[in-house]
C-alpha atoms as a PDB file:
ATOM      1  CA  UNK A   1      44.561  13.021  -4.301  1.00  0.00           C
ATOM      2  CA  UNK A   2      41.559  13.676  -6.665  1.00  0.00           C
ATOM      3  CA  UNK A   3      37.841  12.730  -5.023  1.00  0.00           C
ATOM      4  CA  UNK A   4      35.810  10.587  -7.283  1.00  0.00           C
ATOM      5  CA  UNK A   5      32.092  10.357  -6.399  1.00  0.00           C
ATOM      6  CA  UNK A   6      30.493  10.380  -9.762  1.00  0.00           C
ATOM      7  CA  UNK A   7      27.246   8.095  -9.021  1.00  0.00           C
ATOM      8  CA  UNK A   8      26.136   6.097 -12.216  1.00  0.00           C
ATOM      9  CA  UNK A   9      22.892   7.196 -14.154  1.00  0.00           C
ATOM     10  CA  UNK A  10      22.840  10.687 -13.637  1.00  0.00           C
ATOM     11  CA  UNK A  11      21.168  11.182 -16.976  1.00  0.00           C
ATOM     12  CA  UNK A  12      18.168   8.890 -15.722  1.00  0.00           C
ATOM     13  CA  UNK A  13      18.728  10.898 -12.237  1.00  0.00           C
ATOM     14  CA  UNK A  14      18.325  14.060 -13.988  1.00  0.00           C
ATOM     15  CA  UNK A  15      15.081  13.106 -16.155  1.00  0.00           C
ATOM     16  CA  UNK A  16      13.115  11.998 -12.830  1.00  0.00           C
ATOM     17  CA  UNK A  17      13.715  15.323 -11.333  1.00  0.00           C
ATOM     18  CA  UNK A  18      12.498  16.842 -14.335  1.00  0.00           C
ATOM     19  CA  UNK A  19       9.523  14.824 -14.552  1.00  0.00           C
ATOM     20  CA  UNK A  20       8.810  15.725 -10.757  1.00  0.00           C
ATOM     21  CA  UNK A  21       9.805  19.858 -11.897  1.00  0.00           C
ATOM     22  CA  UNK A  22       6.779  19.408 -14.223  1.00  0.00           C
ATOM     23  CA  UNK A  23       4.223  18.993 -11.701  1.00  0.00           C
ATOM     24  CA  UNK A  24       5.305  22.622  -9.444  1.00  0.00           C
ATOM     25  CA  UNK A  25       5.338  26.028  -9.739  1.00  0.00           C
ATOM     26  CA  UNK A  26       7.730  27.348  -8.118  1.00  0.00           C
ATOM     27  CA  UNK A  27      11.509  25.807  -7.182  1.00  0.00           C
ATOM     28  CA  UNK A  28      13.280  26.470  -4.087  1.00  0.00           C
ATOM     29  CA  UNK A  29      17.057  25.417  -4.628  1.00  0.00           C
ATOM     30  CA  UNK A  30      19.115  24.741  -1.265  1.00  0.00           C
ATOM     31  CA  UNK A  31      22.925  25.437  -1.035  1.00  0.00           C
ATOM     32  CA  UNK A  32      25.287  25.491   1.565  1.00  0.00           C
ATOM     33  CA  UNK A  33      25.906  29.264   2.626  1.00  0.00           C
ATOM     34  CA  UNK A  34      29.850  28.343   3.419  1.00  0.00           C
ATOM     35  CA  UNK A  35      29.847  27.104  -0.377  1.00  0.00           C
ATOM     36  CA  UNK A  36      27.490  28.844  -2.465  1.00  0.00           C
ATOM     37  CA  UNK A  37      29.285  28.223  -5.745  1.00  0.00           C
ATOM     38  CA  UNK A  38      30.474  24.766  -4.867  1.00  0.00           C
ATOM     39  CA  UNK A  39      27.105  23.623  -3.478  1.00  0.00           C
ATOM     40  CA  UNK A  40      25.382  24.999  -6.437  1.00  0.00           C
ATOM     41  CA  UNK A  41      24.596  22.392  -9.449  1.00  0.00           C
ATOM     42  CA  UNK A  42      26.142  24.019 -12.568  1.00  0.00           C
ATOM     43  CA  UNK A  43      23.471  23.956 -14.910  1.00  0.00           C
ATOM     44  CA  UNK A  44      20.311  23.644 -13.197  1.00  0.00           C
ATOM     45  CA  UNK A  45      18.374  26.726 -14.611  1.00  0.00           C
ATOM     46  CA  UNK A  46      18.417  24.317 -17.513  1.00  0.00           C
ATOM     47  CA  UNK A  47      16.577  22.105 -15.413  1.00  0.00           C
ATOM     48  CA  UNK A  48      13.951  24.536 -13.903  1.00  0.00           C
ATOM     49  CA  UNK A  49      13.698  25.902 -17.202  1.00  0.00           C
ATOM     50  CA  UNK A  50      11.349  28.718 -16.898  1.00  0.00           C
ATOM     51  CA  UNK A  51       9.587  28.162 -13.839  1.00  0.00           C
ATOM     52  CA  UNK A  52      10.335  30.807 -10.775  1.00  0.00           C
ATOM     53  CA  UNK A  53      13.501  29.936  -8.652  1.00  0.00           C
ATOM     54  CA  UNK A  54      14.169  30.793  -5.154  1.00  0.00           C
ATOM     55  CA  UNK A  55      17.729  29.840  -3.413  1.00  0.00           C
ATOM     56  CA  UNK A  56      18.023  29.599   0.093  1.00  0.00           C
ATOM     57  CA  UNK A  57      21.090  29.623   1.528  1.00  0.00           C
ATOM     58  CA  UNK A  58      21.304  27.363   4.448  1.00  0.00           C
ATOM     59  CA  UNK A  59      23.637  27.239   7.193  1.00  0.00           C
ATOM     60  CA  UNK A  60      23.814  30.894   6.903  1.00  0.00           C
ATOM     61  CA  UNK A  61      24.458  31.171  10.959  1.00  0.00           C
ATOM     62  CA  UNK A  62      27.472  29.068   9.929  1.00  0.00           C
ATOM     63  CA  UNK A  63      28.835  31.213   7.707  1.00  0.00           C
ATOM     64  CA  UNK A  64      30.646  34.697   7.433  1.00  0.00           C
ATOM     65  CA  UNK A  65      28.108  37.108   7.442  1.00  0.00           C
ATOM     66  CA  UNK A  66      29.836  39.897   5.168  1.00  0.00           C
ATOM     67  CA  UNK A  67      30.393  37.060   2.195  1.00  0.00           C
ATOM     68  CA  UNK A  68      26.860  36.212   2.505  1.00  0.00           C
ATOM     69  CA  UNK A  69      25.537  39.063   2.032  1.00  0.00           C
ATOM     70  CA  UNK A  70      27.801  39.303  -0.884  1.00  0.00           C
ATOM     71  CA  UNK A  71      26.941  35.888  -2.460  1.00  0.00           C
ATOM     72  CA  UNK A  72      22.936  37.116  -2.089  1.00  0.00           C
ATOM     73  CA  UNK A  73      23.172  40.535  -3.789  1.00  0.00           C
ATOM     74  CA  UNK A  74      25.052  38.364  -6.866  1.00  0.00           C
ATOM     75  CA  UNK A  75      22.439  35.101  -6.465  1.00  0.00           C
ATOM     76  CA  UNK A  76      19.833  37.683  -6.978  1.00  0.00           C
ATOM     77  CA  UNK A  77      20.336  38.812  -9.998  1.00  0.00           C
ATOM     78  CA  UNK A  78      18.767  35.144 -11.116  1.00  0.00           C
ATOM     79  CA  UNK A  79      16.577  34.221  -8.630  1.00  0.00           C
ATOM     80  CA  UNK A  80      15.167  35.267  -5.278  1.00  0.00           C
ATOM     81  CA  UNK A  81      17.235  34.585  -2.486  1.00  0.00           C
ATOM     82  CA  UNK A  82      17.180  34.548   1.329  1.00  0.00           C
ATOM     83  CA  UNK A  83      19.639  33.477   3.980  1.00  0.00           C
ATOM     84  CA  UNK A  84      18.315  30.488   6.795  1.00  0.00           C
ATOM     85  CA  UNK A  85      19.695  29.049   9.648  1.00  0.00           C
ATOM     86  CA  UNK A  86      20.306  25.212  10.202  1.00  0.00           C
ATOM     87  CA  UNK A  87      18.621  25.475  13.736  1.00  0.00           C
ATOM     88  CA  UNK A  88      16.191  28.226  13.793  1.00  0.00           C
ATOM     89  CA  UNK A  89      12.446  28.120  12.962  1.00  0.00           C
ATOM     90  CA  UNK A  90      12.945  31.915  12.846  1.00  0.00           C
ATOM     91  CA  UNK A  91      12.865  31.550   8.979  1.00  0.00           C
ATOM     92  CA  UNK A  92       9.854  29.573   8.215  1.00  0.00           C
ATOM     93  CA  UNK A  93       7.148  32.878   7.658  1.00  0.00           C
ATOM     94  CA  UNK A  94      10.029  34.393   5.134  1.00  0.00           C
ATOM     95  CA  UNK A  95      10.274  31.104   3.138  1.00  0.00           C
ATOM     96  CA  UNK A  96       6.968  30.853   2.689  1.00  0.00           C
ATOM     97  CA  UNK A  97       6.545  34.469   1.973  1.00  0.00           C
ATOM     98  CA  UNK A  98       9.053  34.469  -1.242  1.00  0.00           C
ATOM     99  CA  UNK A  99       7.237  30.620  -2.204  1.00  0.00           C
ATOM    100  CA  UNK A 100       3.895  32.813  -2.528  1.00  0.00           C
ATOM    101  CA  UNK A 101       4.814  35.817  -4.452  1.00  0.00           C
ATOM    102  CA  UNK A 102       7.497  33.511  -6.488  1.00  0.00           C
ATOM    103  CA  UNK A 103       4.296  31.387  -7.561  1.00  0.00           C
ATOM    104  CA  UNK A 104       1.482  34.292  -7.617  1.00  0.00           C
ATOM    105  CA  UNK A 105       1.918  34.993 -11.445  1.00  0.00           C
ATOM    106  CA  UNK A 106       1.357  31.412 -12.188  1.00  0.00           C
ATOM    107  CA  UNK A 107      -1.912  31.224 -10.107  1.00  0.00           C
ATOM    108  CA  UNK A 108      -2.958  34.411 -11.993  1.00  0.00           C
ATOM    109  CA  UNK A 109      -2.621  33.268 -14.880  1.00  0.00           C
ATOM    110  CA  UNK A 110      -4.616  29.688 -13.809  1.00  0.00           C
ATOM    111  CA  UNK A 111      -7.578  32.024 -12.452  1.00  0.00           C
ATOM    112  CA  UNK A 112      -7.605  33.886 -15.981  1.00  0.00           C
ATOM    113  CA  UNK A 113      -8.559  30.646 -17.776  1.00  0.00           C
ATOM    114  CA  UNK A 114     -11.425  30.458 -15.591  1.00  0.00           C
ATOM    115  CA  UNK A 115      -9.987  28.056 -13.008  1.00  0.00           C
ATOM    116  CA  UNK A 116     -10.482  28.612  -9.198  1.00  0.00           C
ATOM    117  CA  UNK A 117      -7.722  29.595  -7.488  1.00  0.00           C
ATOM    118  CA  UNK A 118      -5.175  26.588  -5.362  1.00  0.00           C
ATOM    119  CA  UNK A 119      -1.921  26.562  -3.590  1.00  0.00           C
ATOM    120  CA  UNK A 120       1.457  27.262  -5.294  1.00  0.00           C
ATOM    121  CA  UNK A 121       3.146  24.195  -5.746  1.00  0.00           C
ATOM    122  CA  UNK A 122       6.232  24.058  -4.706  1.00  0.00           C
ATOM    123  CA  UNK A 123       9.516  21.121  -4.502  1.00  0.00           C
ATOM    124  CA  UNK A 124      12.902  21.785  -2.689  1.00  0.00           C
ATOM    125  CA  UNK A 125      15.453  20.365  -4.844  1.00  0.00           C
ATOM    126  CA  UNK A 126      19.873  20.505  -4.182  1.00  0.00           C
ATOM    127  CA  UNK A 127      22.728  18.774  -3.941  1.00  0.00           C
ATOM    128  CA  UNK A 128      23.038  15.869  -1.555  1.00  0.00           C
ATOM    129  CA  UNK A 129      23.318  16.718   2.639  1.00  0.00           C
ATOM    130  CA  UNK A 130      22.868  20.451   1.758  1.00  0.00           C
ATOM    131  CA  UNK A 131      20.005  20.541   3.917  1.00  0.00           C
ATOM    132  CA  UNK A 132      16.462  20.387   1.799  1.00  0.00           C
ATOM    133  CA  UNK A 133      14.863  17.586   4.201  1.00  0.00           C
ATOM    134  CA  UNK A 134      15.459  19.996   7.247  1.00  0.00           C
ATOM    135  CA  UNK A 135      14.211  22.610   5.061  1.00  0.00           C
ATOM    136  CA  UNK A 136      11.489  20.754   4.425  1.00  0.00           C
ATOM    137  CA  UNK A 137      10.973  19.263   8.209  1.00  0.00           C
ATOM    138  CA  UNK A 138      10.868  23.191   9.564  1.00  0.00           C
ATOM    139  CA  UNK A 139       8.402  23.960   6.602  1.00  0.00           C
ATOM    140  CA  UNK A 140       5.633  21.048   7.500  1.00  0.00           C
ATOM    141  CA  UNK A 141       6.459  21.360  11.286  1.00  0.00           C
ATOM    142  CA  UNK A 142       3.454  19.099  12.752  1.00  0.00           C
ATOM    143  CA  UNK A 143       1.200  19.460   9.848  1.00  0.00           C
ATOM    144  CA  UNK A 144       1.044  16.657   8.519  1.00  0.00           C
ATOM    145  CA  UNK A 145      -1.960  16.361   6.398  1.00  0.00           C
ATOM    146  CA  UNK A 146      -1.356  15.248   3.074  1.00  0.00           C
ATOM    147  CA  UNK A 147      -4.017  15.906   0.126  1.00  0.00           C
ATOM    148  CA  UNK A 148      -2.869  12.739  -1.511  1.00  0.00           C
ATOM    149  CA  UNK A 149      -0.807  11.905  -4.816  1.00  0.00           C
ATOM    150  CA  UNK A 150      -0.792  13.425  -8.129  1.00  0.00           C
ATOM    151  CA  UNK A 151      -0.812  11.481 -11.069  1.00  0.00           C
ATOM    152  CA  UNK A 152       2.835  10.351 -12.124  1.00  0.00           C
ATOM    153  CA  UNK A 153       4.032  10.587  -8.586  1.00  0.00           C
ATOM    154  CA  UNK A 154       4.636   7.070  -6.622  1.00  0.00           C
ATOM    155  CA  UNK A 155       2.506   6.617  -3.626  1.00  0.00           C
ATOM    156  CA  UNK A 156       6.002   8.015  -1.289  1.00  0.00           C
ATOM    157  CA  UNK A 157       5.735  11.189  -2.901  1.00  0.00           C
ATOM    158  CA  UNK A 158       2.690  13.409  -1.592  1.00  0.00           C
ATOM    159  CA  UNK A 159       1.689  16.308  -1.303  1.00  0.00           C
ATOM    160  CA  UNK A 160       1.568  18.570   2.449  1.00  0.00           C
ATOM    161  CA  UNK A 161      -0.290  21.877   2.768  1.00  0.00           C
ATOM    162  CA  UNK A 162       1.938  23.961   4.609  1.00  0.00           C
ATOM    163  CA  UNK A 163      -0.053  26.985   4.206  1.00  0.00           C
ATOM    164  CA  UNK A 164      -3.635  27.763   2.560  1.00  0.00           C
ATOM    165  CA  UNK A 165      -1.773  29.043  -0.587  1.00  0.00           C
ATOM    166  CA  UNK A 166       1.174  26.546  -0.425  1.00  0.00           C
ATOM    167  CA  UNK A 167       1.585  22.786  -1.189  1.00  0.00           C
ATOM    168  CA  UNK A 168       4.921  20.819  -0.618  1.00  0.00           C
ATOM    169  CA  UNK A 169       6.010  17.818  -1.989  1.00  0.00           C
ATOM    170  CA  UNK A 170       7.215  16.071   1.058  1.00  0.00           C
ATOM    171  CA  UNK A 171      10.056  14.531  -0.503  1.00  0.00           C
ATOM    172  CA  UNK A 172      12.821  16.549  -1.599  1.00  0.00           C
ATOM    173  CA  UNK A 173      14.649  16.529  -5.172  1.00  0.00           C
ATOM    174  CA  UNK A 174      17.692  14.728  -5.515  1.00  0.00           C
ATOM    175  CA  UNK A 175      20.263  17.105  -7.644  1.00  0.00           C
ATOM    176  CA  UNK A 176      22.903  14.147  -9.012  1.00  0.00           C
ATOM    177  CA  UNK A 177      26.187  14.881  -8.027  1.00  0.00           C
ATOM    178  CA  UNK A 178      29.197  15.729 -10.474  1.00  0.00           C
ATOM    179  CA  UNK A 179      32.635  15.777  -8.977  1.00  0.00           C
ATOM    180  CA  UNK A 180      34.755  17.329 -12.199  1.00  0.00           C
ATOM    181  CA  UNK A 181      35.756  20.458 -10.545  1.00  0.00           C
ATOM    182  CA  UNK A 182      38.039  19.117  -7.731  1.00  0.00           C
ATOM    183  CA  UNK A 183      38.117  22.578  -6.073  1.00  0.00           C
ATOM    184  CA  UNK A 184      34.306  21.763  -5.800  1.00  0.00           C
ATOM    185  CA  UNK A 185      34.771  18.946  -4.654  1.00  0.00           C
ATOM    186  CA  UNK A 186      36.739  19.202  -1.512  1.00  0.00           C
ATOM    187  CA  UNK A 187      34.672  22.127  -0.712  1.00  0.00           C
ATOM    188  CA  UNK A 188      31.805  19.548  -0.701  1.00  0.00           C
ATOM    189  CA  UNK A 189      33.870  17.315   1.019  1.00  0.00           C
ATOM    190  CA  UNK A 190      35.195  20.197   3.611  1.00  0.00           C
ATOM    191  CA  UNK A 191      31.004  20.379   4.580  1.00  0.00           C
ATOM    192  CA  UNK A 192      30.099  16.869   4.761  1.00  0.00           C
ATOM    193  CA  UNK A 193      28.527  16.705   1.756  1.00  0.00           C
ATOM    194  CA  UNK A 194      29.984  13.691  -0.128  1.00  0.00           C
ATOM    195  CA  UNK A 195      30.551  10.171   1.525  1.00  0.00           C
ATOM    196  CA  UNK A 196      33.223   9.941   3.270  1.00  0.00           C
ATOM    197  CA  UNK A 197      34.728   6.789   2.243  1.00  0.00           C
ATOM    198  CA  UNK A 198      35.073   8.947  -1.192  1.00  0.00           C
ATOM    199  CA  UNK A 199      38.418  11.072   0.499  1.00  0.00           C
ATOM    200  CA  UNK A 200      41.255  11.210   2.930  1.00  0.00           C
ATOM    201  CA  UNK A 201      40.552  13.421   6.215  1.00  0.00           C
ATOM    202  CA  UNK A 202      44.035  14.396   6.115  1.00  0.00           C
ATOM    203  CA  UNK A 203      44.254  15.570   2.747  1.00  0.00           C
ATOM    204  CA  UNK A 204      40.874  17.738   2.939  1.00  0.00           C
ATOM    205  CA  UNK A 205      41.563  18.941   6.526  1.00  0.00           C
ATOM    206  CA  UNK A 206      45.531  20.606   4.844  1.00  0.00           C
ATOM    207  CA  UNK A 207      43.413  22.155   1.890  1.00  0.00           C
ATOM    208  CA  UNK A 208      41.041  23.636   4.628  1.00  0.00           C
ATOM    209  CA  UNK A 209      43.609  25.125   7.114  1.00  0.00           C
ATOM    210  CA  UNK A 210      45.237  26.488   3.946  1.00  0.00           C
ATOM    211  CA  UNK A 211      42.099  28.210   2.849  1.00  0.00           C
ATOM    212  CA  UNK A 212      41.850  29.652   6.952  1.00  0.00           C
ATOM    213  CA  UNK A 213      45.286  30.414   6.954  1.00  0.00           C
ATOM    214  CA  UNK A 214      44.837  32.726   3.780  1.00  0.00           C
ATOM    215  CA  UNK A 215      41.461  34.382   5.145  1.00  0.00           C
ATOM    216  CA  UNK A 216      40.493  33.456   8.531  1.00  0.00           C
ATOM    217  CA  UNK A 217      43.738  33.076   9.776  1.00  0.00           C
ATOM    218  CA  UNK A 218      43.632  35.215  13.392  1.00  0.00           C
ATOM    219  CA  UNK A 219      40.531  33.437  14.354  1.00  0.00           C
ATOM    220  CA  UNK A 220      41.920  29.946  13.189  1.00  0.00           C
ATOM    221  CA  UNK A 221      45.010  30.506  15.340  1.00  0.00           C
ATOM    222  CA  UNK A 222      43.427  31.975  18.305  1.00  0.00           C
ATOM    223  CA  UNK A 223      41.266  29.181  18.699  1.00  0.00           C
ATOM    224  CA  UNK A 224      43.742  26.373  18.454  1.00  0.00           C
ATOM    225  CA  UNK A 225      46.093  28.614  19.876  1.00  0.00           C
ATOM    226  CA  UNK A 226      48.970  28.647  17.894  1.00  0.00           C
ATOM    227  CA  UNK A 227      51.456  32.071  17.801  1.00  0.00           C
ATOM    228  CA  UNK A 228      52.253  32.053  14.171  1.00  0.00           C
ATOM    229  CA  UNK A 229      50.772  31.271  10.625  1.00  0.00           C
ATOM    230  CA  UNK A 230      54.107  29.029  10.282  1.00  0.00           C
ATOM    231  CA  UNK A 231      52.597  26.694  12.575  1.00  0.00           C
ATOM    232  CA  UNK A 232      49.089  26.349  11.814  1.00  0.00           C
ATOM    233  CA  UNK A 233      49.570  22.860  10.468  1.00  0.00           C
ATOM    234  CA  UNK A 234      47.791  20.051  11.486  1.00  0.00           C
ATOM    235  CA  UNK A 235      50.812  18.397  13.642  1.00  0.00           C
ATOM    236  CA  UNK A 236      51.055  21.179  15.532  1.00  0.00           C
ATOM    237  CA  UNK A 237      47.398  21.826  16.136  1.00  0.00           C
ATOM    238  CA  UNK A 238      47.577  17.952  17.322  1.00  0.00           C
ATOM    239  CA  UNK A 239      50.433  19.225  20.139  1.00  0.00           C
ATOM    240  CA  UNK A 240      48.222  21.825  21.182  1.00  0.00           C
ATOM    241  CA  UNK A 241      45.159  19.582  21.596  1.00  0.00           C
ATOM    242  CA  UNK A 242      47.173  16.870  22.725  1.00  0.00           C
ATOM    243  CA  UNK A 243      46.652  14.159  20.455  1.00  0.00           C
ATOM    244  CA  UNK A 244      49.125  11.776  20.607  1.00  0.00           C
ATOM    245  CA  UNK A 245      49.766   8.198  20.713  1.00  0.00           C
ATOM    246  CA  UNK A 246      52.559   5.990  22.013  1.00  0.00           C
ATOM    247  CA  UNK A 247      56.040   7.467  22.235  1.00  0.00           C
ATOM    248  CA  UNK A 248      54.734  10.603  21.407  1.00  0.00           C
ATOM    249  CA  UNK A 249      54.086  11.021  17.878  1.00  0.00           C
ATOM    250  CA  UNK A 250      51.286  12.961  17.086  1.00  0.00           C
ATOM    251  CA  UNK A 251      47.948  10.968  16.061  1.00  0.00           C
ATOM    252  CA  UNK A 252      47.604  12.782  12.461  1.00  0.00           C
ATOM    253  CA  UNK A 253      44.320  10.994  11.596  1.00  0.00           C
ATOM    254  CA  UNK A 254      42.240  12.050  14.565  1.00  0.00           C
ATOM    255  CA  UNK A 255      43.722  15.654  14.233  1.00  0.00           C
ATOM    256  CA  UNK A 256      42.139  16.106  10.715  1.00  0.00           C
ATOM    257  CA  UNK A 257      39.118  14.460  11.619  1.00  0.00           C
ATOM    258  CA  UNK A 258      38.969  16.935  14.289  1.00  0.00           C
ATOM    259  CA  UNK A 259      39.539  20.425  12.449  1.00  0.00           C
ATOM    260  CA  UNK A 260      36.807  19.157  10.347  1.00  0.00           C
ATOM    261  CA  UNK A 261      34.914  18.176  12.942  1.00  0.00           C
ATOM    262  CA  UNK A 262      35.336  22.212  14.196  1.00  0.00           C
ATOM    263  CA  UNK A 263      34.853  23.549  10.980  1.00  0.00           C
ATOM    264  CA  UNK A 264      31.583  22.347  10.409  1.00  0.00           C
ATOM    265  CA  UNK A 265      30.178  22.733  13.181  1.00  0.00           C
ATOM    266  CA  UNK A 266      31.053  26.175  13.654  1.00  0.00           C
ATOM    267  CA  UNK A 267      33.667  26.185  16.399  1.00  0.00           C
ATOM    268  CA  UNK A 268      36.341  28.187  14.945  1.00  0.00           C
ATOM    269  CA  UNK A 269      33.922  30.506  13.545  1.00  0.00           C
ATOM    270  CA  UNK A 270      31.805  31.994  11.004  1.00  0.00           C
ATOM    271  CA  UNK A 271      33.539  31.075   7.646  1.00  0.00           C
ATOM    272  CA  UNK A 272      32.578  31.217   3.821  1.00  0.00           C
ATOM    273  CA  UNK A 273      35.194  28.970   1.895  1.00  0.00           C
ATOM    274  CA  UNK A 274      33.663  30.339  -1.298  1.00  0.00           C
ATOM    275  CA  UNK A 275      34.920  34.180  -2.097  1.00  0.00           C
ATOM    276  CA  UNK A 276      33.234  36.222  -4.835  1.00  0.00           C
ATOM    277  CA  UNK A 277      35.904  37.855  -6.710  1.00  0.00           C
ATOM    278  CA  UNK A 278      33.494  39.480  -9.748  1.00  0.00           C
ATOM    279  CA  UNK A 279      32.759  43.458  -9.418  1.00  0.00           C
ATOM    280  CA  UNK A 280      29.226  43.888  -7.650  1.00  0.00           C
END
């Protein structure tokens, strides 16, 4: 089965980002710390261009600790990066830490022309369902003043100060979504981050419990308690949770939706799909 979710006018997609990149300083780029390769848009330093980029790697309480830590010491060498959780505030004070010393060569330089000092500008841009509006949401909290539009922005987009030296556009950038690399894609798909009319539960939940068998396979078996990697299929996973219809046949569809279902939300544990396999 090959996932196609290839929305139309990515090229326009593309040039309103960049027209909303023009108006920052400073980029913070949201991936999915279970798939920081997959959730990353190939190409987008092309994008930022020149202007200082931060990753944050959400979901990290979601993810295996040991390949995050991994994926950050690589990520770095481009861009600061930090690890945040999907349900902690916790993070906030170190996000907007790295968003004022990523932007505090730019305000230099805007104070050396003579020009008082203002807040980095910042945008939170990534793939779709990746998590920038939460990002965003823990960021502005219940501040909610806005200092008003900037020219070339529609009326929607405005600006928040989160922070005396940090301004937020409240409305996060749209990265459009390219589906070439299927591996990619079922990742995506694996994290809820494509629609799901665009695949088949069954057919993403086998390529996941074939990724878990090959590196998370103890703690995939011990919590659907099954007694050998042989078995760790999604029929018998459905005897074990009981899912069955009439006459005893095993209700495939609700099984898959299920070990997704666990998977994401972090029931069978704390997994990275992604594996770095380049020397450190």
């Amino acid at each position: 089965m090959t996932i196609n979710w290839y929305p139309g006018h990515i090229a326009k997609a593309e040039k309103e980002l960049k027209q909303k990149l023009s108006l920052v300083d400073v980029v913070v780029e949201v991936i999915d710390a279970r798939i920081p390769l997959s959730s990353k848009y190939i190409g987008v330093e092309k994008i930022i261009g020149s202007k200082p980029h931060v990753i944050v790697m959400n979901k990290s309480d979601l993810a295996d600790l040991n390949e995050s830590q991994k994926w950050k010491r690589f990520l770095e060498k481009t861009a600061n990066v930090l690890l945040t959780s999907a349900n902690s505030n916790k993070d906030i004070s170190n996000i907007v830490s790295i968003i004022i010393e990523a932007g505090k060569e730019t305000i230099a330089k805007l104070t050396a022309k003579g020009l008082l000092p203002r807040p980095v500008r910042v945008m939170i841009i990534g793939l779709p369902n990746v998590g920038k509006s939460s990002i965003i949401n823990k960021l502005i909290g219940k501040k909610k003043t806005k200092t008003g539009a900037k020219a070339g922005l529609t009326r929607q987009q405005q600006w928040v100060r989160i922070n005396p030296r940090v301004e937020l556009l409240d409305t996060p950038g749209i990265i459009p979504m390219k589906l070439e690399n299927q591996e990619a894609a079922y990742k995506l798909a694996m994290v809820n981050s494509i629609g799901e009319a665009t695949y088949d539960n069954i057919e993403v939940a086998k390529k996941l419990l074939n990724i878990l068998k090959e590196r998370y396979s103890k703690i995939t078996m011990e919590y659907y308690k099954i007694d050998s990697l042989d078995k760790l299929t999604i029929e018998n996973i459905a005897i074990t949770r009981n899912l069955l219809v009439i006459g005893g046949e095993v209700d495939i569809n609700r099984c898959a939706a299920l070990i997704l279902s666990d998977f994401r939300h972090g029931k069978i544990g704390k997994i990275t799909l992604d594996t770095l396999f380049l020397k450190e």
